[in-house]
N, C-alpha and C. Protein backbone atom coordinates (compact mmCIF):
# COMPACT_ATOMS: atom_id res chain seq x y z
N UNK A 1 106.94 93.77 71.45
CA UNK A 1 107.18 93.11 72.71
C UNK A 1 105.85 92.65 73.29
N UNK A 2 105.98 91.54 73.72
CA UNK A 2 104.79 91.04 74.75
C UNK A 2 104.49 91.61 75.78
N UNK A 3 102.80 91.65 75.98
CA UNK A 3 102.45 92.35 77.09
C UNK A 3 102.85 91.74 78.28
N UNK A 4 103.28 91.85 79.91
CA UNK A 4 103.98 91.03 80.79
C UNK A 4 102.49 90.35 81.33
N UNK A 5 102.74 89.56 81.75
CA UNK A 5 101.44 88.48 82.04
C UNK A 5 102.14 88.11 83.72
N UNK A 6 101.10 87.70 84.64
CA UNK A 6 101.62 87.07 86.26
C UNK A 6 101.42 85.80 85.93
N UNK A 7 102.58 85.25 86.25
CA UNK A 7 102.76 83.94 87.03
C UNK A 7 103.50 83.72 88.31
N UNK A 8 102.74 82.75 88.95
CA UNK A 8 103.30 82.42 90.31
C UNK A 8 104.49 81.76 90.02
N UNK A 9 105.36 82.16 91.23
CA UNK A 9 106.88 81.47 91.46
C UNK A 9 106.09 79.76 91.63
N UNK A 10 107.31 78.74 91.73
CA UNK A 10 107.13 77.72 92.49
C UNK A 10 107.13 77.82 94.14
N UNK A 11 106.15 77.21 94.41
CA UNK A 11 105.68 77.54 96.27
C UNK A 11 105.15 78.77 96.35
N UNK A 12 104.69 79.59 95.64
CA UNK A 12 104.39 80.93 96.02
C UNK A 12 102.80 81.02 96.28
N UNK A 13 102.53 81.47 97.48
CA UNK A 13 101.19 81.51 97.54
C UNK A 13 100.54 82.64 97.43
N UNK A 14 99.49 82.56 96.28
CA UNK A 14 98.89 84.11 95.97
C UNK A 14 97.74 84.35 96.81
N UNK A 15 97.71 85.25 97.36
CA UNK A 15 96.65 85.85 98.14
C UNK A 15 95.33 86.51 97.30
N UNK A 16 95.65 87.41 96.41
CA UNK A 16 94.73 87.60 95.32
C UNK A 16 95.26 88.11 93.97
N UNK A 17 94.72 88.32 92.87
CA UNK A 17 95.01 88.08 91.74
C UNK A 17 94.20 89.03 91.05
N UNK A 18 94.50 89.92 90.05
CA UNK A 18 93.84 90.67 88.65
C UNK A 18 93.02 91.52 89.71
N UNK A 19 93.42 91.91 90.71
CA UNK A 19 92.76 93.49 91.80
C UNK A 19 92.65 94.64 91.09
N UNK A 20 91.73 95.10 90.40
CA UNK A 20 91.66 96.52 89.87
C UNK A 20 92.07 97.54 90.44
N UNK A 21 93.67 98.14 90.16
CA UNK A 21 94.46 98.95 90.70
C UNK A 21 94.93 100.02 89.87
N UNK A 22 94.89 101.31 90.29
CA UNK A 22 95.72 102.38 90.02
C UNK A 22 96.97 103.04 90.91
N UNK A 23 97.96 102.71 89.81
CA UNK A 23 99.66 102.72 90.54
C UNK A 23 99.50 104.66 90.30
N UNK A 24 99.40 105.21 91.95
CA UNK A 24 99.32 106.89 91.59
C UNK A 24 100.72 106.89 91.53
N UNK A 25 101.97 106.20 92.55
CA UNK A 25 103.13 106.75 92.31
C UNK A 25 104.20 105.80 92.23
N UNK A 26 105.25 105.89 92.05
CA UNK A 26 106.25 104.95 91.90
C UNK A 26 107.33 105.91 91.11
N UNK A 27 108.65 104.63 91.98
CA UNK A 27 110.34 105.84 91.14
C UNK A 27 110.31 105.64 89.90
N UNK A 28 109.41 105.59 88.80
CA UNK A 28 109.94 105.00 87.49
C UNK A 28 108.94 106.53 87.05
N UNK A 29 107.72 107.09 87.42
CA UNK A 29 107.04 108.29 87.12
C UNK A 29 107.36 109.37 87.62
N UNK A 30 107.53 110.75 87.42
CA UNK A 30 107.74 111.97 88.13
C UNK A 30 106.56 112.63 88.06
N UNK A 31 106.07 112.52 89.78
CA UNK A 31 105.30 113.03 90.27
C UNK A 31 103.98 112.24 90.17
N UNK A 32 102.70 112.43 90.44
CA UNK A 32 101.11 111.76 90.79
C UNK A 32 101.12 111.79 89.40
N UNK A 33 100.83 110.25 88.67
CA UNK A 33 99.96 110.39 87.42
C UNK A 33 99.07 108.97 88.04
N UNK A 34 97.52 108.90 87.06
CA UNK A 34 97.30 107.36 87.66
C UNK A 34 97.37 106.57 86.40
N UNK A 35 98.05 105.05 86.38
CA UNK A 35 97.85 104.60 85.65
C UNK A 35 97.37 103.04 86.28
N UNK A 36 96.15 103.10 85.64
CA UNK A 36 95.63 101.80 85.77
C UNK A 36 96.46 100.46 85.19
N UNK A 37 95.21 99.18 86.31
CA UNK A 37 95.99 98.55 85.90
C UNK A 37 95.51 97.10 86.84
N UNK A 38 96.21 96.21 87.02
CA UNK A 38 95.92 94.93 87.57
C UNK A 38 97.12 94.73 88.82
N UNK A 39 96.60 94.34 90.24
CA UNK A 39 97.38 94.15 91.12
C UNK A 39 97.61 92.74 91.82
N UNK A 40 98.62 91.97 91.81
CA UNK A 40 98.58 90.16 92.69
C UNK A 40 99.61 90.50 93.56
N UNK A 41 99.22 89.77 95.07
CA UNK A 41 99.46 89.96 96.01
C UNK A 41 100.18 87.83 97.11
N UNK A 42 101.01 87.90 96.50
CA UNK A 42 102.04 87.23 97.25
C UNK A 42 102.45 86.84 98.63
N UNK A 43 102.60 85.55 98.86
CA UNK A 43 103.32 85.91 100.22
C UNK A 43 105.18 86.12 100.29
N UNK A 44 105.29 86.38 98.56
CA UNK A 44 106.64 86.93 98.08
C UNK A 44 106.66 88.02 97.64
N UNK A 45 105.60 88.80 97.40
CA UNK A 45 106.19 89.95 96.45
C UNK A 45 104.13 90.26 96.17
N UNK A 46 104.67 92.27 95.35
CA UNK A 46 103.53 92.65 95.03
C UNK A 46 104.03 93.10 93.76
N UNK A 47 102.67 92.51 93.02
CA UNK A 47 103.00 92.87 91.51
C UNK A 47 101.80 93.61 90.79
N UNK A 48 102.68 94.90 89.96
CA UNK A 48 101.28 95.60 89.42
C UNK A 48 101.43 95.66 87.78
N UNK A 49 100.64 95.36 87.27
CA UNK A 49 100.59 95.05 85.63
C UNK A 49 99.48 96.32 85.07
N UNK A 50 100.19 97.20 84.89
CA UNK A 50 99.92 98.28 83.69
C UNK A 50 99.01 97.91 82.89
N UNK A 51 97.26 98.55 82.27
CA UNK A 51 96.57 98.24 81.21
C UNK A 51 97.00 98.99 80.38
N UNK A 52 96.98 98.77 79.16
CA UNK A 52 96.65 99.64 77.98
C UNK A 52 97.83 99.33 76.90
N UNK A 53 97.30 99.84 75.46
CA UNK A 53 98.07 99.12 74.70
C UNK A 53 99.42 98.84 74.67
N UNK A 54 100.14 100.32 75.00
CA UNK A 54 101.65 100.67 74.76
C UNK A 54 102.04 101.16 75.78
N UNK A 55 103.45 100.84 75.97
CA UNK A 55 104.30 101.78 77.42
C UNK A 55 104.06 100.71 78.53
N UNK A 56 103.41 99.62 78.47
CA UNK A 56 103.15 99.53 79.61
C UNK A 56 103.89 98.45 80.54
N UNK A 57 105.51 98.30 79.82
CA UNK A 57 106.34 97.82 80.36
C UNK A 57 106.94 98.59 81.51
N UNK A 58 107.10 99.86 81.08
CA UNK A 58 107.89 100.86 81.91
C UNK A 58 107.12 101.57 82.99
N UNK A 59 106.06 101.20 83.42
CA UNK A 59 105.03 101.45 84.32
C UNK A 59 104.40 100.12 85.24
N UNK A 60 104.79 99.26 85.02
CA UNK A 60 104.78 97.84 85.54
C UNK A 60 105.84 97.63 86.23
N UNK A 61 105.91 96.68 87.56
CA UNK A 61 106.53 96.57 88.71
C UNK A 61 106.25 95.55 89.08
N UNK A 62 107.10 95.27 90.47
CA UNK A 62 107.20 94.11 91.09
C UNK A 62 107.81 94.35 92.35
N UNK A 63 107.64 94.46 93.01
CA UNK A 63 108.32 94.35 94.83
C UNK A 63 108.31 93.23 95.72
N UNK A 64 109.73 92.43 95.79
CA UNK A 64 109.95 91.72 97.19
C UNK A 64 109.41 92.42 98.31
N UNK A 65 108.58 91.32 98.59
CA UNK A 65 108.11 91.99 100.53
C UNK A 65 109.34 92.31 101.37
N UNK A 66 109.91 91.37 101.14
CA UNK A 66 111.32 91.38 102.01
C UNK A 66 112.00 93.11 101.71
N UNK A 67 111.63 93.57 100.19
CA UNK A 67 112.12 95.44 100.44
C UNK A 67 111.34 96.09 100.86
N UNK A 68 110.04 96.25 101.33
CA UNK A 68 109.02 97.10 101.83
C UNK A 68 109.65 97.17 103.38
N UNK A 69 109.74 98.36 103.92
CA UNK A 69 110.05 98.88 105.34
C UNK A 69 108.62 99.29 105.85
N UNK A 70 107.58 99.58 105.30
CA UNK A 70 106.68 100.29 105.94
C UNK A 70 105.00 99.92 105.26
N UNK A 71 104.33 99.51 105.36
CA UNK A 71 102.97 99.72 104.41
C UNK A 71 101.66 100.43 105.44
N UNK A 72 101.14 101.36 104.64
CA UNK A 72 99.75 102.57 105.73
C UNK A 72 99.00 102.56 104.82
N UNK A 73 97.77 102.60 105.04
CA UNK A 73 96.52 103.28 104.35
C UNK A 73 97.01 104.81 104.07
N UNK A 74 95.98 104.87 103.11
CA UNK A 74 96.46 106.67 102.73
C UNK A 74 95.18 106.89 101.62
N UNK A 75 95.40 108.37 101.60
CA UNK A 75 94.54 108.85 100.28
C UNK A 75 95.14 108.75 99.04
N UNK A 76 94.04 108.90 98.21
CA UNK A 76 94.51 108.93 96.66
C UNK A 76 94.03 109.96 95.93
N UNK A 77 94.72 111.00 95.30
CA UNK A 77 93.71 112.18 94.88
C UNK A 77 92.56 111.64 94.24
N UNK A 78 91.31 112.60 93.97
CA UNK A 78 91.90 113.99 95.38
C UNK A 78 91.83 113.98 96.69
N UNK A 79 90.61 112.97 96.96
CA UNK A 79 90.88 112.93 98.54
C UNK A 79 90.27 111.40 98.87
N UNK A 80 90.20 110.40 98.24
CA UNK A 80 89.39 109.25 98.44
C UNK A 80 90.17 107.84 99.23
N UNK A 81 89.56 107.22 100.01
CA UNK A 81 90.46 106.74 101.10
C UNK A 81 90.44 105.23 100.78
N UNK A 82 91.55 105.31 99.72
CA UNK A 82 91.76 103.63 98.60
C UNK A 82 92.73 103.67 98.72
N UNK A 83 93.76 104.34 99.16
CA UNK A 83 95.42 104.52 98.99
C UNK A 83 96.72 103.08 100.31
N UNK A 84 96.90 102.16 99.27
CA UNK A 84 98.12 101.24 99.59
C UNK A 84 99.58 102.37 99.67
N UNK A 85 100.03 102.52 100.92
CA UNK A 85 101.41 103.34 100.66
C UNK A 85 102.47 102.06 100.86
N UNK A 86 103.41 101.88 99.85
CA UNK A 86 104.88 101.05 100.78
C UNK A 86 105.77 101.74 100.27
N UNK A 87 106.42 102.31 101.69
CA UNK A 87 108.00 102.54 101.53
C UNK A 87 108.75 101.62 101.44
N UNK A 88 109.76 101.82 100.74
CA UNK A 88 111.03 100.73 100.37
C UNK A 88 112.16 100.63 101.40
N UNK A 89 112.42 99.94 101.80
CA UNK A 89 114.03 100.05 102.48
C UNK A 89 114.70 100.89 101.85
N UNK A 90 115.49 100.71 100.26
CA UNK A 90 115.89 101.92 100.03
C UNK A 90 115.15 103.31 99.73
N UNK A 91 113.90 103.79 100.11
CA UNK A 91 113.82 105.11 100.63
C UNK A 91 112.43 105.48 99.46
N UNK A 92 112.44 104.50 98.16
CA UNK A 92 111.05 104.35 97.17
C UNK A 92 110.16 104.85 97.73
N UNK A 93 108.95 104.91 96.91
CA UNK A 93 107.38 104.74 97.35
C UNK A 93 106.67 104.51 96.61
N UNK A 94 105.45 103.60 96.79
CA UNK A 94 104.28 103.26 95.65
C UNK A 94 103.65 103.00 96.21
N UNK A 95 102.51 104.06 95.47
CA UNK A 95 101.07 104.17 95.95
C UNK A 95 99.86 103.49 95.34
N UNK A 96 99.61 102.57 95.50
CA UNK A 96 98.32 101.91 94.81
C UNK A 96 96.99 102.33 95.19
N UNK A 97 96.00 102.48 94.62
CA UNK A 97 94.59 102.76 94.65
C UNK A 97 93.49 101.71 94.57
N UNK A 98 93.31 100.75 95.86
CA UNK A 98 92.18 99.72 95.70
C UNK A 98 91.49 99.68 96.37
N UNK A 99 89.72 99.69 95.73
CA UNK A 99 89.13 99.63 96.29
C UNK A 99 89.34 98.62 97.51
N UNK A 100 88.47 98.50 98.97
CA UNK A 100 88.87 97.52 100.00
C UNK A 100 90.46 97.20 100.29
N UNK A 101 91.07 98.64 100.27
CA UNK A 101 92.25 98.13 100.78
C UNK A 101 93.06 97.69 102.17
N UNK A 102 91.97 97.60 102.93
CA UNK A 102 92.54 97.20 104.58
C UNK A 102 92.30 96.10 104.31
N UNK A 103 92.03 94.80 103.65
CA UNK A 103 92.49 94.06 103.87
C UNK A 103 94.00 93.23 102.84
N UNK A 104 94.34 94.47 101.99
CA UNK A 104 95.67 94.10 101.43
C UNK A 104 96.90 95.13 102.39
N UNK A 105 96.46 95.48 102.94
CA UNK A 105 97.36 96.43 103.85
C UNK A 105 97.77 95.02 105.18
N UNK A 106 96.57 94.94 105.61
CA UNK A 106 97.17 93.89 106.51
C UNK A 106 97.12 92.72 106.15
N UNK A 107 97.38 92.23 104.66
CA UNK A 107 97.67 90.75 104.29
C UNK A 107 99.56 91.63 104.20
N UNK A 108 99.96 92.72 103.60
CA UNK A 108 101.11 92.73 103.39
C UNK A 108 101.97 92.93 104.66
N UNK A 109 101.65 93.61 105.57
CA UNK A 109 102.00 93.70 106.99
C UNK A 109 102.52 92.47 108.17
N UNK A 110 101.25 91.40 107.86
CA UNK A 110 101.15 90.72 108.26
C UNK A 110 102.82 89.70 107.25
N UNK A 111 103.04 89.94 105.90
CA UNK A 111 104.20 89.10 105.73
C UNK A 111 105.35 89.84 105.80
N UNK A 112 105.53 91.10 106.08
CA UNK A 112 107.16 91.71 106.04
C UNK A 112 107.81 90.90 107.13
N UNK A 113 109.66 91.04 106.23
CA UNK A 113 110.06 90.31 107.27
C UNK A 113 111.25 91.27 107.92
């Protein structure tokens, strides 16, 4: 299988692109693991693309803004202050790890609807 690659929708405007990110949590893992990886940031959606050779379909994601209920700064173990939190409308969570993240916190804030 092909590795998943980003492309923009039609009209979609990307805010930034290939963000060196570690996804600490998400409903598809049980419990804190980090897996690196690449993050693009939408004024539709946040998408995180998994590195590494294998698996890294099932650790890769995508979120409509329109499902995020909530996005906060937060920590990332063990205690370093890089942490993207969004809760989901239905009740999710994923935690990303990027460096300079106040200003993807309030690019995503700034589009929930």
């Amino acid at each position: 299988m092909a590795k998943a690659t980003f492309t923009a929708k039609e009209g979609e405007q990307v805010f930034a692109q290939k963000v060196a990110a570690d996804c600490w949590r998400q409903p598809a893992v049980i419990g804190k693991r980090q897996i690196s990886g690449r993050a693009y940031f939408t004024d539709q959606r946040v998408v995180f693309l998994a590195s590494g050779l294998v698996g890294t379909d099932k650790v890769s994601w995508e979120i409509a803004l329109s499902d995020i209920q909530t996005v906060s700064p937060c920590l990332t173990p063990p205690f370093f202050p890089f942490g993207v939190k969004m809760i989901l409308k239905n009740g999710d969570t994923y935690l990303l790890g990027i460096i300079g993240r106040n200003k993807y916190v309030q690019w995503i804030s700034e589009h929930l609807s």
